[in-house]
Each structure stands twice: as structure tokens, then as C-alpha cells.
N, C-alpha and C. Protein backbone atom coordinates (compact mmCIF):
# COMPACT_ATOMS: atom_id res chain seq x y z
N UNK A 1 -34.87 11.60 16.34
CA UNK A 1 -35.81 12.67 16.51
C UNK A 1 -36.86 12.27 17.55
N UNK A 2 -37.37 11.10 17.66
CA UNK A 2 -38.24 10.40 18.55
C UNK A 2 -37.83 10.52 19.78
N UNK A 3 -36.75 10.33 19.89
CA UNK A 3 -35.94 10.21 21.27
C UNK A 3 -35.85 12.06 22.25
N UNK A 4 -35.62 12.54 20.79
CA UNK A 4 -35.60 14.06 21.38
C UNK A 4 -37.16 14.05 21.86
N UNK A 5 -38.01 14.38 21.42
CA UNK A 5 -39.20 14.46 21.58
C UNK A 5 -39.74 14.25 23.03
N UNK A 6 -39.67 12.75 23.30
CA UNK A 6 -39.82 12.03 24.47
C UNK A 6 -38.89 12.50 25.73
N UNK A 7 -38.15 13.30 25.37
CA UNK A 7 -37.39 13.96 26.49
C UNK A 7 -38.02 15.30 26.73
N UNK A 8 -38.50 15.89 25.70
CA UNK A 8 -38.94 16.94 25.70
C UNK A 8 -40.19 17.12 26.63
N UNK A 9 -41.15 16.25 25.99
CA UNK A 9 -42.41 15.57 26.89
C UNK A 9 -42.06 15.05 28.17
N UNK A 10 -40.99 14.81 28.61
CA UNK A 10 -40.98 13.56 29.75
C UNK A 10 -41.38 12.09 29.57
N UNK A 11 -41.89 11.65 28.53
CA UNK A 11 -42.59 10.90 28.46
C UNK A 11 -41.17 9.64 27.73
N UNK A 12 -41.39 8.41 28.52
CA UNK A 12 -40.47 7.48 28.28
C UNK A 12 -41.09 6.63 27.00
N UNK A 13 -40.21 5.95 26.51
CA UNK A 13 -40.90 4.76 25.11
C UNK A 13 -41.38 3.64 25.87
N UNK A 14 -41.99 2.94 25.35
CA UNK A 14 -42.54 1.94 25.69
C UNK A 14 -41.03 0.57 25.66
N UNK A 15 -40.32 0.57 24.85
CA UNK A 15 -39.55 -0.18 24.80
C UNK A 15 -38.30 -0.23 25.23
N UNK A 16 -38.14 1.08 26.08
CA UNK A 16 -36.96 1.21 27.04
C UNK A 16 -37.23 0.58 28.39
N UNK A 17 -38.60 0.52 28.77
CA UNK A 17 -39.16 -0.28 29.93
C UNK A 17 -38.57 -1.51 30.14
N UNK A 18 -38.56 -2.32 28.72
CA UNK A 18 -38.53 -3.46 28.77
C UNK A 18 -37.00 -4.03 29.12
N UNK A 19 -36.89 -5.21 30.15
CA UNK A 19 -35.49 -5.43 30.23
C UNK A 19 -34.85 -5.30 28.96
N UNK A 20 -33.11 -5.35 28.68
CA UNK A 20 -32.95 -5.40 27.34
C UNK A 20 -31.75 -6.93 28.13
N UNK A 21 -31.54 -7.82 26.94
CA UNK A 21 -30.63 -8.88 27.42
C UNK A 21 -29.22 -8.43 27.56
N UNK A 22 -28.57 -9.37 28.26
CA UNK A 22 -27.08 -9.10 28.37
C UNK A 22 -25.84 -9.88 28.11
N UNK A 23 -25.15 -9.09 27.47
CA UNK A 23 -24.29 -10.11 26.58
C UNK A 23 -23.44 -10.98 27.42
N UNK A 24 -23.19 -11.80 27.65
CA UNK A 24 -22.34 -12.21 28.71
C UNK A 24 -20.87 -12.01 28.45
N UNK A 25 -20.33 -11.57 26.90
CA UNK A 25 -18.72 -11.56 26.48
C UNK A 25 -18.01 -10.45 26.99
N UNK A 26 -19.10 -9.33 27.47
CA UNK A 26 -18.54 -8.33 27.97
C UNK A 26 -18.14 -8.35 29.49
N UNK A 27 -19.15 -9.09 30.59
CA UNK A 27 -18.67 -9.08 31.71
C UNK A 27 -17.39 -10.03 31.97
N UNK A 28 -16.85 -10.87 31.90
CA UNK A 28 -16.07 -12.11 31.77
C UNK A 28 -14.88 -12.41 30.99
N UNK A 29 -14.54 -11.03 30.60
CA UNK A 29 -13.43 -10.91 29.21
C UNK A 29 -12.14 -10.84 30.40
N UNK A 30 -11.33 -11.89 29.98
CA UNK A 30 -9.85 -12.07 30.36
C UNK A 30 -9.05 -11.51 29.28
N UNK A 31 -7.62 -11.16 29.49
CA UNK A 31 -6.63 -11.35 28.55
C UNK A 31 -5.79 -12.45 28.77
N UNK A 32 -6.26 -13.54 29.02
CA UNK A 32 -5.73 -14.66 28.86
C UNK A 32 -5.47 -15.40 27.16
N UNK A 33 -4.50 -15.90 26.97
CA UNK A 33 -3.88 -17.06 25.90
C UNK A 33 -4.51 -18.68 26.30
N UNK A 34 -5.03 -18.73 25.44
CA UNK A 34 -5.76 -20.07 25.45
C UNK A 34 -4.16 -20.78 25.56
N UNK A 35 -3.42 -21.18 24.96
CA UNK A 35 -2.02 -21.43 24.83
C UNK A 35 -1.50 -21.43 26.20
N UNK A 36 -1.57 -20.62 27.28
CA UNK A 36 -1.33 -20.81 28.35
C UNK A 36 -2.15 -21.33 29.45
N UNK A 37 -2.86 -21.34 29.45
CA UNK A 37 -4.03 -22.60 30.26
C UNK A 37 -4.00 -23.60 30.04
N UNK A 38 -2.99 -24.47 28.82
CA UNK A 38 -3.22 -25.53 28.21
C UNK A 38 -1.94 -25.98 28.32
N UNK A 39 -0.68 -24.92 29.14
CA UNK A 39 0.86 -25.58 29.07
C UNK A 39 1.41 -25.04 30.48
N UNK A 40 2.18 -26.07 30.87
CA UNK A 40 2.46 -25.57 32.54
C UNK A 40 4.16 -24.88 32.17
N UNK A 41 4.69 -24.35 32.88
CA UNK A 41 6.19 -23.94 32.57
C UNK A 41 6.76 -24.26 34.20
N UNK A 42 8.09 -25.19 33.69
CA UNK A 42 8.97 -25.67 34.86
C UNK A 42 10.47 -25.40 33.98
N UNK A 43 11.22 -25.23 35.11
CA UNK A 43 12.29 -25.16 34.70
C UNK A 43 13.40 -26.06 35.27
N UNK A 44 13.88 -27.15 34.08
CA UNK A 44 14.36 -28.65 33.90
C UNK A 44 15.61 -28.05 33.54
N UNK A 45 16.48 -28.16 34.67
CA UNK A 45 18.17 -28.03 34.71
C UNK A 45 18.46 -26.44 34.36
N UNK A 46 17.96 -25.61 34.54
CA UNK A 46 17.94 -24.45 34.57
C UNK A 46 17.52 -23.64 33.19
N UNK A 47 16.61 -24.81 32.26
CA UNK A 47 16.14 -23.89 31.23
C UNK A 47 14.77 -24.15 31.52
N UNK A 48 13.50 -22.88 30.79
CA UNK A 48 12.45 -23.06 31.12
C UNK A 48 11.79 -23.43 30.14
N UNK A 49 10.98 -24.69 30.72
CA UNK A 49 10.51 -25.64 28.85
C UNK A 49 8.99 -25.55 29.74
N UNK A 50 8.12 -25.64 28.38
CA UNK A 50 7.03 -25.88 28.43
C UNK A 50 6.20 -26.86 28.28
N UNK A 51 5.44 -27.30 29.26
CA UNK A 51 4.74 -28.60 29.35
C UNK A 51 3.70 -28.63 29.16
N UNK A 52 3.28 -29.79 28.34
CA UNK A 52 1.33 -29.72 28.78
C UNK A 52 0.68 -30.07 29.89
N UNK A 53 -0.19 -29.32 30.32
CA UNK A 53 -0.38 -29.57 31.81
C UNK A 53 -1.01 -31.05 32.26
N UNK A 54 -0.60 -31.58 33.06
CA UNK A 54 -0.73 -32.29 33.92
C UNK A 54 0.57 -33.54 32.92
N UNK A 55 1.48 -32.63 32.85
CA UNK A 55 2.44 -33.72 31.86
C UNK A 55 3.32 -34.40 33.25
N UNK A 56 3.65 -35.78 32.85
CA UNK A 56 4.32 -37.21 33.70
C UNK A 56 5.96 -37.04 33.26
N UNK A 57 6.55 -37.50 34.37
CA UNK A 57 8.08 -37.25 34.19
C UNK A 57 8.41 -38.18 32.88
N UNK A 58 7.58 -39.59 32.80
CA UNK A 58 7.83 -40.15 31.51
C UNK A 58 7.52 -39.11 30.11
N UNK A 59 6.92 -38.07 30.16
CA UNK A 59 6.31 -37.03 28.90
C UNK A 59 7.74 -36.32 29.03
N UNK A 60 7.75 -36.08 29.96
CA UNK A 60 9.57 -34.71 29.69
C UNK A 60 10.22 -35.89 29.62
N UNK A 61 10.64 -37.11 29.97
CA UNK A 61 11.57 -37.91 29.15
C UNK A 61 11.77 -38.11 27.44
N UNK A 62 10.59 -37.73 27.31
CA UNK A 62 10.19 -37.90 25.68
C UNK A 62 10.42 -36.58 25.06
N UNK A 63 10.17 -35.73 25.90
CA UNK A 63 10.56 -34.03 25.40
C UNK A 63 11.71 -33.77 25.05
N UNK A 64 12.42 -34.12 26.27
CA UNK A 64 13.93 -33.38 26.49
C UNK A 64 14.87 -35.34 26.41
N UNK A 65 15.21 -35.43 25.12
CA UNK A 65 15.91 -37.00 25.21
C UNK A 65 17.07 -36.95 25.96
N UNK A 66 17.75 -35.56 26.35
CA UNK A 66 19.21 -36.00 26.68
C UNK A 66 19.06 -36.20 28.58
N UNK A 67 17.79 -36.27 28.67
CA UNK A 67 17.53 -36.69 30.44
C UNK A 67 17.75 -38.27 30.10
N UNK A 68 17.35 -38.78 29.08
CA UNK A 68 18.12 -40.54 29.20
C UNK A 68 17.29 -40.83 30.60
N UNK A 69 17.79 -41.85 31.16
CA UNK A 69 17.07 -42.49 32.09
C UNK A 69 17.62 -42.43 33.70
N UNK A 70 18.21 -41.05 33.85
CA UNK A 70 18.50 -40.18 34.44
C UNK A 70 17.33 -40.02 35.12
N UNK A 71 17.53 -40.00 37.04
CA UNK A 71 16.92 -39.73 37.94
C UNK A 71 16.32 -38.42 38.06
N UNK A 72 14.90 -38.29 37.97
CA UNK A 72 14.13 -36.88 38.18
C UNK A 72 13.97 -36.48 39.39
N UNK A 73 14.76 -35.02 40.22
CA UNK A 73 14.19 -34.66 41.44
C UNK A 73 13.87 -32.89 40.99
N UNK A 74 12.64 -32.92 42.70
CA UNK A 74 12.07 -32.12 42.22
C UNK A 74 12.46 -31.08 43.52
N UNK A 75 12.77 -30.15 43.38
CA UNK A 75 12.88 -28.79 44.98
C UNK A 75 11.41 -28.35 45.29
N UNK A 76 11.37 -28.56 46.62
CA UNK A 76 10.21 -28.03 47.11
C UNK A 76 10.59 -27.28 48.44
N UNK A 77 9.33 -27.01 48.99
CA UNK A 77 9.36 -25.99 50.59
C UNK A 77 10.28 -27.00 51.40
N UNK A 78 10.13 -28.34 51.28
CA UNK A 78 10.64 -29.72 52.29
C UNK A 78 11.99 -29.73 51.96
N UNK A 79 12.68 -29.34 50.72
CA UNK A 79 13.89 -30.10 50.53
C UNK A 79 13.96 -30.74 48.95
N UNK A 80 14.60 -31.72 48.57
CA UNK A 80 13.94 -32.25 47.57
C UNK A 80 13.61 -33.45 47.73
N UNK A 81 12.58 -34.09 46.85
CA UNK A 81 12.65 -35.41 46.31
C UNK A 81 12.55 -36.18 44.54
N UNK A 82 12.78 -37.15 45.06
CA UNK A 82 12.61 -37.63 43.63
C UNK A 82 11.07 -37.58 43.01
N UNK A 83 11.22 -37.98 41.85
CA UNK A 83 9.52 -37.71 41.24
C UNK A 83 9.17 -39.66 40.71
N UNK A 84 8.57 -40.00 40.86
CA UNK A 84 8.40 -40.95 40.26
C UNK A 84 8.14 -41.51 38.48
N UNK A 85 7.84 -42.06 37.83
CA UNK A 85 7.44 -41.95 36.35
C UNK A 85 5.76 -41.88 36.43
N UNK A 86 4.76 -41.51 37.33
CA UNK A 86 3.66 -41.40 36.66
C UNK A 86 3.21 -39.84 37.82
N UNK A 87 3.86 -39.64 37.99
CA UNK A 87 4.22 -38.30 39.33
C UNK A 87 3.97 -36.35 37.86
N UNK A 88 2.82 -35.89 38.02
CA UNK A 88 2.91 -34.93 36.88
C UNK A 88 3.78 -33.59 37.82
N UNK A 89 4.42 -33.30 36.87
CA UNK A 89 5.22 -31.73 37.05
C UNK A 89 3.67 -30.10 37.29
N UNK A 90 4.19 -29.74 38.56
CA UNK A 90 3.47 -28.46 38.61
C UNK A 90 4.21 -27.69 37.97
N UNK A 91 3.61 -26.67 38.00
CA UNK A 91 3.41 -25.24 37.37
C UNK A 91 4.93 -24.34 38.42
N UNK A 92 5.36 -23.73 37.87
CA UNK A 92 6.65 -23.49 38.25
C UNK A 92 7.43 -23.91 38.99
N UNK A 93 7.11 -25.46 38.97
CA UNK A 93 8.60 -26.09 39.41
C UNK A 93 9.64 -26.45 38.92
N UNK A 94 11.05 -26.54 39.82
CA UNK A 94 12.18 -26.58 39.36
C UNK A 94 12.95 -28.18 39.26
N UNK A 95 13.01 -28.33 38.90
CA UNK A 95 13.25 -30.17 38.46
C UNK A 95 14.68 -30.23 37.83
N UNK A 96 15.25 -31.38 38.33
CA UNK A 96 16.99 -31.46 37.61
C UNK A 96 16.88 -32.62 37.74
N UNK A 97 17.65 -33.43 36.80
CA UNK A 97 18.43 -34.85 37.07
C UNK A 97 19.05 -34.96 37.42
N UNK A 98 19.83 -36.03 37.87
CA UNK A 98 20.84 -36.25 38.75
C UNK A 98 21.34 -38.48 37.95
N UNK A 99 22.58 -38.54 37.34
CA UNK A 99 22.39 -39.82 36.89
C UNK A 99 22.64 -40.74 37.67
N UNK A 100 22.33 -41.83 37.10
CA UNK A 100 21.85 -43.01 38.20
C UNK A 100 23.46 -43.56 38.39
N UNK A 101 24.05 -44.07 39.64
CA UNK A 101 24.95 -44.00 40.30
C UNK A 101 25.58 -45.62 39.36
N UNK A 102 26.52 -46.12 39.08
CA UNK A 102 26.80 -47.40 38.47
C UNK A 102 27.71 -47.58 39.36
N UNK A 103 27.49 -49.08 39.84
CA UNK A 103 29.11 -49.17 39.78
C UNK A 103 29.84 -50.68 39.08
N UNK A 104 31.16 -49.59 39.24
CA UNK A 104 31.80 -50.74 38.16
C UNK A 104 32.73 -51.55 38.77
């Protein structure tokens, strides 16, 4: 009823003057998955597994056991190369083994 009034009058409230604060949850809202900021996805011999990010070819050795001690390469813009054991996997890359050559 106050509010009508003050329109009626012209006359503003005293407490609409005043800045009012601002929530910050409203400007800044993603639909992001916490779950995905926290896991990279590559795809290791043509399935797509999920990593924690900044995970080491020794961590997907421990993931996926049947890579054994099987050579990690990685495809890039260059061609490929191998990855080393402290070398971390990006974010949609494609990575295969290849086993280590014996001879008998």
C-alpha cells in the first residue's frame, strides 16, 4: 500500500535510494559439472576413458592394466610421438600402445 501511495505522490522512499548489494551467484552461474573440471577425457586405443586431470602415462598404466608395459604414443598436428612416464595426457587426446619390440 506504501508503495502505491509513493507513486501516486511521486515521491520516492527513502530506502530505494540506497544502493541495495549484489549477489554475486546470479551473475557467474555456469552449467558446468564440478566432475568435469576435475577429469580430462582421451581416448586410449579407441575407447574413451576418463582421467584425472593432469594424470601421467604411469596413472593410465595403473587404470587400464592390460597396457602392461607397452609403449605409449600420442597423435598430434606433427605426427606422432611417444609419451614418456612422467609426460601428463591432454584433454582430448588420442593415445594407443604399441608393444615393445623383443627379440628372440
Amino acid at each position: 500500500m506504501r508503495a502505491f501511495l509513493n507513486r501516486i505522490t511521486g515521491r520516492r522512499s527513502p530506502e530505494l535510494n540506497e544502493p541495495q548489494p549484489v549477489i554475486e551467484q546470479h551473475f557467474n552461474r555456469t552449467n558446468s559439472n564440478p566432475i568435469e573440471e576435475t577429469t580430462v577425457r582421451a581416448i586410449v586405443n579407441g575407447k574413451l576413458v576418463d582421467l584425472p586431470r593432469g594424470a601421467t602415462v604411469e596413472e593410465l598404466r595403473a587404470k587400464l592394466p592390460e597396457i602392461g608395459n607397452d609403449d605409449v604414443m600420442e597423435e598430434g598436428f606433427g605426427g606422432t610421438k611417444p609419451l614418456k612416464e612422467n609426460e601428463a595426457i591432454k584433454e582430448g587426446s588420442k593415445v594407443w600402445t604399441v608393444p615393445k619390440i623383443v627379440k628372440g
